[in-house]
C-alpha atoms as a PDB file:
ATOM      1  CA  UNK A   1      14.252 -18.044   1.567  1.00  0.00           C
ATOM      2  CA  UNK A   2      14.371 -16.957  -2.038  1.00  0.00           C
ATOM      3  CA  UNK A   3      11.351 -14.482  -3.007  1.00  0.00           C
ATOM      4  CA  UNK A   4       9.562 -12.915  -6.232  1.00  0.00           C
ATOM      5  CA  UNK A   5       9.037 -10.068  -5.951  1.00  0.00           C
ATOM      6  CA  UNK A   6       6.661  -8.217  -8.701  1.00  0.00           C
ATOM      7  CA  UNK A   7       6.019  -4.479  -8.918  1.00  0.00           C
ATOM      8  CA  UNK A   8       9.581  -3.482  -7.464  1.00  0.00           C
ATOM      9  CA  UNK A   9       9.764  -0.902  -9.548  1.00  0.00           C
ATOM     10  CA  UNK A  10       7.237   1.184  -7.198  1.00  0.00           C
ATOM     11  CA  UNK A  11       7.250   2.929  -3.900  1.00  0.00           C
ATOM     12  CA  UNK A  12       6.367   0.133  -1.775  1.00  0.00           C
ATOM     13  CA  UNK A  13       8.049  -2.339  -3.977  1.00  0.00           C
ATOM     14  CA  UNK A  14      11.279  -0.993  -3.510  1.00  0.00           C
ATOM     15  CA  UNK A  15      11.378  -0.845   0.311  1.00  0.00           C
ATOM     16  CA  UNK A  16      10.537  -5.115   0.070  1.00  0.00           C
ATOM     17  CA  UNK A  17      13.089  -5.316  -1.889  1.00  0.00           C
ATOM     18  CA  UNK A  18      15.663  -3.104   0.428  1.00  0.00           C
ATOM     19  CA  UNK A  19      14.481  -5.362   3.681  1.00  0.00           C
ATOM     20  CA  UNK A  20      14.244  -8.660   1.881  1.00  0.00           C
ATOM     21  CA  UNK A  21      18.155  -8.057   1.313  1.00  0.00           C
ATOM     22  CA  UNK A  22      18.571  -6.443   4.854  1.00  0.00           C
ATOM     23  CA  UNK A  23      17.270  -9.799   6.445  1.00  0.00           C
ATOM     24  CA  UNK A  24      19.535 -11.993   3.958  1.00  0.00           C
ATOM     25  CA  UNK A  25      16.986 -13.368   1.874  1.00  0.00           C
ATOM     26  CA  UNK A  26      17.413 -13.705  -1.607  1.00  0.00           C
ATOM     27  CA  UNK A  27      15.952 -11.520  -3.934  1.00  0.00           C
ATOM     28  CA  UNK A  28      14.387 -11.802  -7.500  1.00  0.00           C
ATOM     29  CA  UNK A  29      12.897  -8.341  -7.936  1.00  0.00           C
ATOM     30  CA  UNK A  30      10.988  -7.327 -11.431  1.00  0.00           C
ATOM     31  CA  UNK A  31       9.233  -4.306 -12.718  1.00  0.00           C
ATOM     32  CA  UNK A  32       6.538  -3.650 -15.150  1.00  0.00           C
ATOM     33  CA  UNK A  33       9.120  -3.157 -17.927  1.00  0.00           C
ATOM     34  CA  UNK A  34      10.857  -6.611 -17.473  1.00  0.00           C
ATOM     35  CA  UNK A  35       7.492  -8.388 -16.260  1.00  0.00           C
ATOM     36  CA  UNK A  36       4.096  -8.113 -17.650  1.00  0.00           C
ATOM     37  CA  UNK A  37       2.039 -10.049 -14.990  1.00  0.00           C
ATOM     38  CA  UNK A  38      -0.776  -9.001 -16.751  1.00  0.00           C
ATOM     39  CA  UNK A  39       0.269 -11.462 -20.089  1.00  0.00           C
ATOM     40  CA  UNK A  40      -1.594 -14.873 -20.598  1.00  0.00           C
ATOM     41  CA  UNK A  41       0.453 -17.611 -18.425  1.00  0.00           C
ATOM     42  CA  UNK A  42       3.355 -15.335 -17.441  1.00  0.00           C
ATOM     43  CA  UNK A  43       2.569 -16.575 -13.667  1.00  0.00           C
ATOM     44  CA  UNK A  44       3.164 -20.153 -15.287  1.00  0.00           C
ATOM     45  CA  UNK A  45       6.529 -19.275 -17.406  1.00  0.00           C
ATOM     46  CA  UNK A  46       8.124 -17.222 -14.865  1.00  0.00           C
ATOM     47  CA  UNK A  47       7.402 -20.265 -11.984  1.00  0.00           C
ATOM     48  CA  UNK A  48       8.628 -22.741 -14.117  1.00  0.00           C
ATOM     49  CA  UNK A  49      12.212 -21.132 -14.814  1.00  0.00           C
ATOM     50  CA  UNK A  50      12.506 -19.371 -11.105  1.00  0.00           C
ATOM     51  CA  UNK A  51      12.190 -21.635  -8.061  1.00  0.00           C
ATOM     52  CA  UNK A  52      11.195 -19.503  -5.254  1.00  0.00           C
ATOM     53  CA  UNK A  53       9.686 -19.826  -1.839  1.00  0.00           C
ATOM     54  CA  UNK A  54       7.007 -16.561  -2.150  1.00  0.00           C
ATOM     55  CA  UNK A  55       5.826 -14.556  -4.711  1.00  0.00           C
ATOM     56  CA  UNK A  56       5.007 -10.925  -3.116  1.00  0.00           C
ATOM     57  CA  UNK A  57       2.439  -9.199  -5.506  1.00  0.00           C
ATOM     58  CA  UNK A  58       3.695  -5.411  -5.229  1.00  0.00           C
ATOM     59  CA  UNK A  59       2.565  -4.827  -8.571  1.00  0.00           C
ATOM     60  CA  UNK A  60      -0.969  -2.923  -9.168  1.00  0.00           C
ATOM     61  CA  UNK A  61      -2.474  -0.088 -11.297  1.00  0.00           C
ATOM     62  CA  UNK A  62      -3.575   2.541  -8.431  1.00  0.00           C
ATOM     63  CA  UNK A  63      -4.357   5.618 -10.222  1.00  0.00           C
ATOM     64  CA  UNK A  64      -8.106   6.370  -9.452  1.00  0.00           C
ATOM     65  CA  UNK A  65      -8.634   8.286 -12.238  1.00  0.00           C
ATOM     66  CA  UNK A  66      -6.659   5.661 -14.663  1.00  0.00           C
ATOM     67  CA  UNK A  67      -8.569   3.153 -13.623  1.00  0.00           C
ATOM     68  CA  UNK A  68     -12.044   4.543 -14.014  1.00  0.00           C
ATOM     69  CA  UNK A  69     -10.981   5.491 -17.913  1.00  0.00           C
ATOM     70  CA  UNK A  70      -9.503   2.373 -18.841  1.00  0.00           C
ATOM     71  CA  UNK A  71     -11.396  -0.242 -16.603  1.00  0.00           C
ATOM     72  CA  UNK A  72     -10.226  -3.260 -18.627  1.00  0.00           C
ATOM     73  CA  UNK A  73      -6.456  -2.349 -17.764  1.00  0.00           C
ATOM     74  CA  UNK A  74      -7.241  -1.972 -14.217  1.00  0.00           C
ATOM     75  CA  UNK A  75      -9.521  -5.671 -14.458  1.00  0.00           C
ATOM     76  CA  UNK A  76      -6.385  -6.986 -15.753  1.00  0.00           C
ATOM     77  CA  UNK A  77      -3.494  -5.670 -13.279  1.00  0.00           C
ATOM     78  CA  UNK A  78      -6.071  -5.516 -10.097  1.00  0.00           C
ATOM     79  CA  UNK A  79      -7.832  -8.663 -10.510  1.00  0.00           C
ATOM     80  CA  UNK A  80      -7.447 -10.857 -13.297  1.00  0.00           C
ATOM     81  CA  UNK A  81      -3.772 -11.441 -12.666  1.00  0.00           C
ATOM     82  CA  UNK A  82      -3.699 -11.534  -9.238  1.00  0.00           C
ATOM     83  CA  UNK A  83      -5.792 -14.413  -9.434  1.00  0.00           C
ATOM     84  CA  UNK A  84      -3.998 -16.220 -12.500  1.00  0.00           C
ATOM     85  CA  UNK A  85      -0.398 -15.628  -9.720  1.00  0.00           C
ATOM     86  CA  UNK A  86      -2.491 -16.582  -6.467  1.00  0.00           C
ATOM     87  CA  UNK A  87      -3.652 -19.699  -8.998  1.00  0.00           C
ATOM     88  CA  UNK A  88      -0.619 -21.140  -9.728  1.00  0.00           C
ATOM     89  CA  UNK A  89       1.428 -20.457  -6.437  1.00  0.00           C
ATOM     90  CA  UNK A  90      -1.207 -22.766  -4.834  1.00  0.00           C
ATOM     91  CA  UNK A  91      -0.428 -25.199  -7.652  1.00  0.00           C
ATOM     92  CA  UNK A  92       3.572 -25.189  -7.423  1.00  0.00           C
ATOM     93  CA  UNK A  93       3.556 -24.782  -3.075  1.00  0.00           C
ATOM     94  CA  UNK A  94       4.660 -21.029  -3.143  1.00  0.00           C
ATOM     95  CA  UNK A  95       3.472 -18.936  -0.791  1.00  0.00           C
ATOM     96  CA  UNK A  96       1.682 -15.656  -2.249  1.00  0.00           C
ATOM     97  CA  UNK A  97       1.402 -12.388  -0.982  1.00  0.00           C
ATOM     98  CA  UNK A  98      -0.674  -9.954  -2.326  1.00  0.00           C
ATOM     99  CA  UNK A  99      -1.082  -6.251  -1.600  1.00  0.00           C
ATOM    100  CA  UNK A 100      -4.769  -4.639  -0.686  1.00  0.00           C
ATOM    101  CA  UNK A 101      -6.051  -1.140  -0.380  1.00  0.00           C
ATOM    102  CA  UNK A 102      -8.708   0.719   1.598  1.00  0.00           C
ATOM    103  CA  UNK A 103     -10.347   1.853  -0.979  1.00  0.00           C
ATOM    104  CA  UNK A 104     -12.492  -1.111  -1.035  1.00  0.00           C
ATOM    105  CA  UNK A 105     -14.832   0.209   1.451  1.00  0.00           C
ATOM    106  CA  UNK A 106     -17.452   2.663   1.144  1.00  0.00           C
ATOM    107  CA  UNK A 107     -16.111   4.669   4.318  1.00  0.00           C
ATOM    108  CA  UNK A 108     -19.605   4.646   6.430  1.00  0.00           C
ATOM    109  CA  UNK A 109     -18.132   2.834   9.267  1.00  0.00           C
ATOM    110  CA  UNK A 110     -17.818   4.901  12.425  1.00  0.00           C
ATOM    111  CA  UNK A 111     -14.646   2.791  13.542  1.00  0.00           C
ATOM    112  CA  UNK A 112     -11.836   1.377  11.793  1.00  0.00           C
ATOM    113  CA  UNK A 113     -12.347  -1.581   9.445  1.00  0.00           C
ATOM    114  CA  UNK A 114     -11.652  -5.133  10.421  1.00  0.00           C
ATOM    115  CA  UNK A 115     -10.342  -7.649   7.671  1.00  0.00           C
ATOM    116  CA  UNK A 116     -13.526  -9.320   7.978  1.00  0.00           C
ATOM    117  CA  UNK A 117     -15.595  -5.965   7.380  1.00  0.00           C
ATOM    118  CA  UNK A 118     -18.085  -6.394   3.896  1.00  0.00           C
ATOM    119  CA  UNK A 119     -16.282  -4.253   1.052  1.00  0.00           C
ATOM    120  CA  UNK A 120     -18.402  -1.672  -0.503  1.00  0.00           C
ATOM    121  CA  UNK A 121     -16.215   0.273  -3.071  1.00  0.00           C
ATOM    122  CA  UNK A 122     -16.758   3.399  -4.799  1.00  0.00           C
ATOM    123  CA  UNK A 123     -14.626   3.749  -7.788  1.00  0.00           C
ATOM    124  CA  UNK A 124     -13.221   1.093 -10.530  1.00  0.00           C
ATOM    125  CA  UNK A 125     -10.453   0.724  -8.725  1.00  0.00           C
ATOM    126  CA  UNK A 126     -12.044  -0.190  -5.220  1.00  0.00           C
ATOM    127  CA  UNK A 127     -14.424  -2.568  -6.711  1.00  0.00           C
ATOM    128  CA  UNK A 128     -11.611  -4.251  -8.767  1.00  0.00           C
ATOM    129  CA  UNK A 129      -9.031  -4.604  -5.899  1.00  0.00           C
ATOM    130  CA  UNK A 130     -11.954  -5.753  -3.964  1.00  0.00           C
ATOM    131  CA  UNK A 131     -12.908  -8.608  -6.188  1.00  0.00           C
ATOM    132  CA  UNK A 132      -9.219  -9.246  -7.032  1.00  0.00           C
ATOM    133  CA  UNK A 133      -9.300 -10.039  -2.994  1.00  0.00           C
ATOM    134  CA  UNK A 134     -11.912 -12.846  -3.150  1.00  0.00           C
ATOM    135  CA  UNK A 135     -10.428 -14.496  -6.383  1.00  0.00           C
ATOM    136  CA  UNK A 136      -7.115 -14.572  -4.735  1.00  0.00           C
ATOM    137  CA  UNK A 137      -8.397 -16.452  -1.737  1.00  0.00           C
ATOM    138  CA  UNK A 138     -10.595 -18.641  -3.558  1.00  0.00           C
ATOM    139  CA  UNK A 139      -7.951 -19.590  -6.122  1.00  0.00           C
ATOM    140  CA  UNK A 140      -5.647 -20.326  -3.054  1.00  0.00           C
ATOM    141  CA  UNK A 141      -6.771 -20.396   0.301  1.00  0.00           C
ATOM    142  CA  UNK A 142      -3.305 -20.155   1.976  1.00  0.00           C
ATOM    143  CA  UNK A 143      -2.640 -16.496   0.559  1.00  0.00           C
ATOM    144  CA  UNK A 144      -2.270 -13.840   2.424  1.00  0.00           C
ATOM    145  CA  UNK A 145      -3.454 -10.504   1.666  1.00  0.00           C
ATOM    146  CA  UNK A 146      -2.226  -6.939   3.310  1.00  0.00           C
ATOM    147  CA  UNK A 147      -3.798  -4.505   2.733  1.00  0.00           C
ATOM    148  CA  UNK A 148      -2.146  -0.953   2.961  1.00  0.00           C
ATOM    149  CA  UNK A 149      -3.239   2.539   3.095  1.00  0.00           C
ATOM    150  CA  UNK A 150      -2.386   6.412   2.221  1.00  0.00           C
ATOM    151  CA  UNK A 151       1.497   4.817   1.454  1.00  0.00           C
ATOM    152  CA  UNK A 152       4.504   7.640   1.913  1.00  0.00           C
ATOM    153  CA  UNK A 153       8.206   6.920   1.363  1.00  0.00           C
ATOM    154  CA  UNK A 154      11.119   8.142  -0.308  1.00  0.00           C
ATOM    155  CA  UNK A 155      10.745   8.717  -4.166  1.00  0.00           C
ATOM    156  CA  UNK A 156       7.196   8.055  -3.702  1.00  0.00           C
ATOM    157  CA  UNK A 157       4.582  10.281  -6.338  1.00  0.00           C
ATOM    158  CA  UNK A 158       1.956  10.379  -3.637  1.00  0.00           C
ATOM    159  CA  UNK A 159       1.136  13.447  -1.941  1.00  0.00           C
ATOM    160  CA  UNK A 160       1.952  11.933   1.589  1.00  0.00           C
ATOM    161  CA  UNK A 161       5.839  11.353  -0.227  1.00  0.00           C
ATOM    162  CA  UNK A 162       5.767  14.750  -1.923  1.00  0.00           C
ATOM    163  CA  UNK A 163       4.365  16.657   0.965  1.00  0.00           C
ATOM    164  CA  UNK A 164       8.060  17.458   2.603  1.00  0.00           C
ATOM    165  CA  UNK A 165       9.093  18.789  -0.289  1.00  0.00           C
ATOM    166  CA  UNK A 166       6.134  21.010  -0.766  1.00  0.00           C
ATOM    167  CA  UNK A 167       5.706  22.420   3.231  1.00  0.00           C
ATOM    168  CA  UNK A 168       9.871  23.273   2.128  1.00  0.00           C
ATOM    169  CA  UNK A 169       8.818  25.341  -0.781  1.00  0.00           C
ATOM    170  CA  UNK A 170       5.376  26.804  -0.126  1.00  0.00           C
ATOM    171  CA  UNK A 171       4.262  29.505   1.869  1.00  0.00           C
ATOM    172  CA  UNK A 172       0.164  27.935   1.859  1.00  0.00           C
ATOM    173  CA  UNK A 173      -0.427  24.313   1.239  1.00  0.00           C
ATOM    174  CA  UNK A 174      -3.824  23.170   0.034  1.00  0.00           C
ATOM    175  CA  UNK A 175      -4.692  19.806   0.817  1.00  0.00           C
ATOM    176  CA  UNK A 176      -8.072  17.351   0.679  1.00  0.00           C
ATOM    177  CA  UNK A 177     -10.128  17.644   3.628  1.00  0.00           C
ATOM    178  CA  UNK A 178     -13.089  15.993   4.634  1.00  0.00           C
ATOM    179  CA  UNK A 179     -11.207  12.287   4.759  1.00  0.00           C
ATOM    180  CA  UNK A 180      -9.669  10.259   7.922  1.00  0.00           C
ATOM    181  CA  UNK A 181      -7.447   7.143   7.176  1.00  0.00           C
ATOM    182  CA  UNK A 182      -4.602   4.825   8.744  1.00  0.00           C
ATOM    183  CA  UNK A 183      -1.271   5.605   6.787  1.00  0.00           C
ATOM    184  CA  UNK A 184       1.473   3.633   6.188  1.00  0.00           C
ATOM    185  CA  UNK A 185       5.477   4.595   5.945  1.00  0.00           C
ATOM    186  CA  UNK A 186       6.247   2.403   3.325  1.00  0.00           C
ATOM    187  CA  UNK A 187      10.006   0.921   5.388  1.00  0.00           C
ATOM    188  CA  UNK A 188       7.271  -0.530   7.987  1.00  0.00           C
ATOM    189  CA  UNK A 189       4.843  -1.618   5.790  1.00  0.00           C
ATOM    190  CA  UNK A 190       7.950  -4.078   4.270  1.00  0.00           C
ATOM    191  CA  UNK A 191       8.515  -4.614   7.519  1.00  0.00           C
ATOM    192  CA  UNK A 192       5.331  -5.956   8.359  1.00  0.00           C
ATOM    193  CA  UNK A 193       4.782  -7.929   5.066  1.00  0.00           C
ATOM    194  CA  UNK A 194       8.241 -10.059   5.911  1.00  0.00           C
ATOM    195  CA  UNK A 195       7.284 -10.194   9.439  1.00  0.00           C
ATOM    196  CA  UNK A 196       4.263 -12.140   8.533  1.00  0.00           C
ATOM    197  CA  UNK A 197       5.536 -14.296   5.884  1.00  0.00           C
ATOM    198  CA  UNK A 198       7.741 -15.245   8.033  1.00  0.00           C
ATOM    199  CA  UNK A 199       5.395 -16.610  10.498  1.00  0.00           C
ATOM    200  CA  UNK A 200       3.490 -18.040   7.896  1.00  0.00           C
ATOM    201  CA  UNK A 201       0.322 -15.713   8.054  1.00  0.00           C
ATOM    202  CA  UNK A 202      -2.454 -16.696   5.814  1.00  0.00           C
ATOM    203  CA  UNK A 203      -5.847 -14.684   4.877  1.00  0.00           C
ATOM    204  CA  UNK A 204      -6.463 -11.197   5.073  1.00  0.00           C
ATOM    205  CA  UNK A 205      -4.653  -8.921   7.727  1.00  0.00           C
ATOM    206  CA  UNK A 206      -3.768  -4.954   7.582  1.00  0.00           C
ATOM    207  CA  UNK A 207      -0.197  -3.732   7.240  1.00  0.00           C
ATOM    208  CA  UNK A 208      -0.771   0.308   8.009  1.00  0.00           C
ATOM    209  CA  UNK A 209       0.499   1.632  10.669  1.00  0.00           C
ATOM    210  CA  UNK A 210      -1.092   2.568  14.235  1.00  0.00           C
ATOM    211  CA  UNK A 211      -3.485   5.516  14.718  1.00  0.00           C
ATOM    212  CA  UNK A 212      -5.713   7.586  12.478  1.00  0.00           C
ATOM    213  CA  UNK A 213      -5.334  11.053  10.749  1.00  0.00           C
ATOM    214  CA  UNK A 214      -6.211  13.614   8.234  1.00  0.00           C
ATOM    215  CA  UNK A 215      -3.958  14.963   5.722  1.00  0.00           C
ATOM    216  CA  UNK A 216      -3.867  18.219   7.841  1.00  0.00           C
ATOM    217  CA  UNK A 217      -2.992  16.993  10.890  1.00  0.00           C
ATOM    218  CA  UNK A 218      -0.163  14.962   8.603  1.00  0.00           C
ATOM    219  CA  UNK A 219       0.573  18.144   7.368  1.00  0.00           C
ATOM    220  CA  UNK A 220       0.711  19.671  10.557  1.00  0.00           C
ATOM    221  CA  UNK A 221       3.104  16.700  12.215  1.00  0.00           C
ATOM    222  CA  UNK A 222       5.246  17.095   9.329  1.00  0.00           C
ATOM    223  CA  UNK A 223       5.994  20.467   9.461  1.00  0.00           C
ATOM    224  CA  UNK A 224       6.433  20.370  13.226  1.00  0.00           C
ATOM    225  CA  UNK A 225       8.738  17.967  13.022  1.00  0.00           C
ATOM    226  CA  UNK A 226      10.799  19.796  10.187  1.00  0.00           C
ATOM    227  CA  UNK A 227      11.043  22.345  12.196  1.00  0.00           C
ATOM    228  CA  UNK A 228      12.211  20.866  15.403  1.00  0.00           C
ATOM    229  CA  UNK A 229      14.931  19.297  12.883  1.00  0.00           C
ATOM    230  CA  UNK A 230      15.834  22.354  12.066  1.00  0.00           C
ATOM    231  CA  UNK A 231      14.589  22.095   8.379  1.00  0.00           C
ATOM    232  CA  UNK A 232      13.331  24.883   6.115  1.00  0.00           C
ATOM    233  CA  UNK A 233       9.794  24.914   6.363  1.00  0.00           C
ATOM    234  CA  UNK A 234       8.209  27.894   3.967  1.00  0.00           C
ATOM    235  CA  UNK A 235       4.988  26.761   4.906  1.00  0.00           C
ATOM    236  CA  UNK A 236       2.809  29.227   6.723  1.00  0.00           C
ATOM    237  CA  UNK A 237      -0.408  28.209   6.223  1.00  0.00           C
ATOM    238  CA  UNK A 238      -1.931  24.747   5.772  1.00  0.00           C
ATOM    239  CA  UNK A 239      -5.834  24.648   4.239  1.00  0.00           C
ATOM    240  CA  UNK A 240      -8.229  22.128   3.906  1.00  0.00           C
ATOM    241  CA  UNK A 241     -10.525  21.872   0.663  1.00  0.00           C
ATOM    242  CA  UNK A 242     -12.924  20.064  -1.221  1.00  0.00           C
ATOM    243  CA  UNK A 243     -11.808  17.279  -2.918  1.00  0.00           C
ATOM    244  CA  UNK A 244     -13.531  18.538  -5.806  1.00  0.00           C
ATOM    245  CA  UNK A 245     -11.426  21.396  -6.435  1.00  0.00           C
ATOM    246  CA  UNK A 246      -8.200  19.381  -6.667  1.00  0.00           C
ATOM    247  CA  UNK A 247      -6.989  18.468  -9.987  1.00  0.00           C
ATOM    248  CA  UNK A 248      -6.512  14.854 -10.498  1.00  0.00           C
ATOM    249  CA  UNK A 249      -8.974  13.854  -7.848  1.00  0.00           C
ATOM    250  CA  UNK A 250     -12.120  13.571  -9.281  1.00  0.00           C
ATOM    251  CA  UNK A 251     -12.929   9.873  -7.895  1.00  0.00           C
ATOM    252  CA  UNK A 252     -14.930   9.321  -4.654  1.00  0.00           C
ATOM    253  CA  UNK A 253     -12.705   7.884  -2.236  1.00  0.00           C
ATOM    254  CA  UNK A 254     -13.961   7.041   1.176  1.00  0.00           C
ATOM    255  CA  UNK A 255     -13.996   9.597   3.720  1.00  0.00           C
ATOM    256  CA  UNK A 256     -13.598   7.668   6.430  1.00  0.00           C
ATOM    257  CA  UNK A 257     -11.141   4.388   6.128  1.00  0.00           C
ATOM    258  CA  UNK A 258      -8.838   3.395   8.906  1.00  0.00           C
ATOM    259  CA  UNK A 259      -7.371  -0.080   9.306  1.00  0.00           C
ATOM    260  CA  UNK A 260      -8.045  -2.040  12.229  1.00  0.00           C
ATOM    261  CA  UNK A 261      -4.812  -3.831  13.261  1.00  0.00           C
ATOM    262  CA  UNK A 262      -5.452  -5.601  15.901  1.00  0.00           C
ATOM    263  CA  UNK A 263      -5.525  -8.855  14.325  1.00  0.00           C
ATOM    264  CA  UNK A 264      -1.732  -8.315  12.850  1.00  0.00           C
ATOM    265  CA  UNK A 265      -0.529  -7.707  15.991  1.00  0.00           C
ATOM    266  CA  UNK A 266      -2.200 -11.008  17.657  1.00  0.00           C
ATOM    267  CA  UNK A 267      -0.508 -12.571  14.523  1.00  0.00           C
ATOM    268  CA  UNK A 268       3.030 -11.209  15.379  1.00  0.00           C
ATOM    269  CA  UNK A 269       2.688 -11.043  18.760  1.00  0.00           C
ATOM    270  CA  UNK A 270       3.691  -6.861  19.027  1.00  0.00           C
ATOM    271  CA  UNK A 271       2.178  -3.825  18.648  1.00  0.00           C
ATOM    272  CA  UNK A 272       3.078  -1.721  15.325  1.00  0.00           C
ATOM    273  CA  UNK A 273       4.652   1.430  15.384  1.00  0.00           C
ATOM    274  CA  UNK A 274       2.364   4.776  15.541  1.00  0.00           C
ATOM    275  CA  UNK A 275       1.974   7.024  12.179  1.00  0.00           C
ATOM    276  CA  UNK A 276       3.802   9.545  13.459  1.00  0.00           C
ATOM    277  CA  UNK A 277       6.584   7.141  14.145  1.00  0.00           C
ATOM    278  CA  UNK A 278       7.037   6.012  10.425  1.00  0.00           C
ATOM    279  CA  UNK A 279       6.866   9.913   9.372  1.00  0.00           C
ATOM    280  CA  UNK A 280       9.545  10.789  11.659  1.00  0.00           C
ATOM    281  CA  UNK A 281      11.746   8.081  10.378  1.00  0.00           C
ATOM    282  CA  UNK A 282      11.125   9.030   6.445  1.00  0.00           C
ATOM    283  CA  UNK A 283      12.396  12.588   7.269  1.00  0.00           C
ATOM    284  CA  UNK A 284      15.445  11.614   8.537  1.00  0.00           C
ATOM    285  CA  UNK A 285      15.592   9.489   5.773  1.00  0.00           C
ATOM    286  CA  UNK A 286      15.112  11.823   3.042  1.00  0.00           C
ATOM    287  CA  UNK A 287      16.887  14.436   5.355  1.00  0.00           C
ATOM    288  CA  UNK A 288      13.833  16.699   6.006  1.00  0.00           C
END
């Protein structure tokens, strides 16, 4: 199988990359510096000159607080081309994969969102990813969608990926409280995405992994396990505050947004791996 993939220059792009080659498939990976997908008919050029099996969307503008200052660049990379890719992989008989988020819903659910669940976003970026979703699947009803959440791995900006590094160096770590979501180790989550386009999964499934937490109690498992690897760990003191006091977080986000998976497992036939699981493995692989 020979697959596109666009975005690989980010966190979870780069792990589909690392276990498209582990599984011997071949690999056409591109970034935002060699591929716009955003351009007029670059889904068209580029499927013309590369003949591939699946395109795998990785490629996204997730920055809240971008997003809600330059909502026309966020239309374009969230929605608009999605739907121009989804468009003409229907028209050439490639399969496409595109990534979702969480952040589409309005986090007033008492338990954990199913792929059917009505989206009710709260920022620019929600309600674009969330309409990006239904142009996707009406431009090509054999997509497949995964959406992902609260994404960690190795080189990663987010504060799940930078958190290590911080409990290492910090005596009292101050962290968002207030919010409960499914998280996702970014090695399983390309794990997951081959698994099911592999089996030839179409429509809208979750690829997080299993359980529910808070930052803290990530926090908290982190440092635990740190510790019980013998790691430093400086940390002595983990806090929760408002969102509102953290810089760079001004955007609502939904306080409570975990993933239902059952559905992905009835697809693949197994259960996926707990949280904790997928944090235990990016220590060891980052050598925390």
């Amino acid at each position: 199988m020979k697959v596109l993939i666009l975005g690989a220059g980010g966190l979870t792009g780069r792990y589909l990359v690392q276990e498209g080659v582990r599984r011997g498939f071949t690999i056409r990976a591109t970034n935002r510096q060699e591929l716009d997908i955003t351009r007029p008919d670059v889904a068209q050029e580029t499927l013309a000159q590369e003949e591939v099996d699946a395109v795998i969307n990785a490629a996204s503008v997730t920055s809240l607080e971008f997003c809600e200052e330059n909502p026309r660049v966020s239309r374009k990379a969230n929605c608009d081309a999605p739907e121009a890719w989804a468009k003409e992989c229907g028209r050439k008989g490639v399969k496409f994969v595109h990534l979702g988020t969480d952040y589409i819903f309005d986090g007033k659910k008492q338990s954990a969102y199913l792929p059917t669940d009505m989206a009710g976003p709260l920022s620019r970026y929600g309600k674009d990813k969330a309409e990006g979703e239904k142009r996707v699947m009406r431009a090509n009803p054999h997509a497949l969608i995964v959406r992902l959440a609260w994404v960690f791995g190795h080189g990663g900006k987010t504060f799940m990926s930078q958190l290590p590094r911080i409990l290492a160096e910090q005596e009292v770590v101050e962290l968002a409280g207030g919010r409960t979501g499914s998280c996702t180790y970014a090695g399983e989550a390309a794990r997951t995405i081959f698994d099911l386009l592999t089996v030839g999964a179409e429509g809208i499934t979750h690829g997080v992994q299993s359980g529910q937490t808070t930052w803290k109690v990530f926090a908290e498992t982190a440092a635990k396990l740190m510790r019980a690897r013998g790691k430093k760990v400086a940390c002595r003191e983990i806090r929760e505050i408002r969102q509102s006091q953290i810089a760079g977080m001004r955007v609502a986000r939904p306080a409570f947004s975990p993933l239902d998976l059952s559905e992905t497992e009835r697809i693949l036939g197994r259960k996926i791996p707990a949280w904790e699981i997928g944090l235990e493995e990016y220590l060891r692989e980052i050598g925390c």
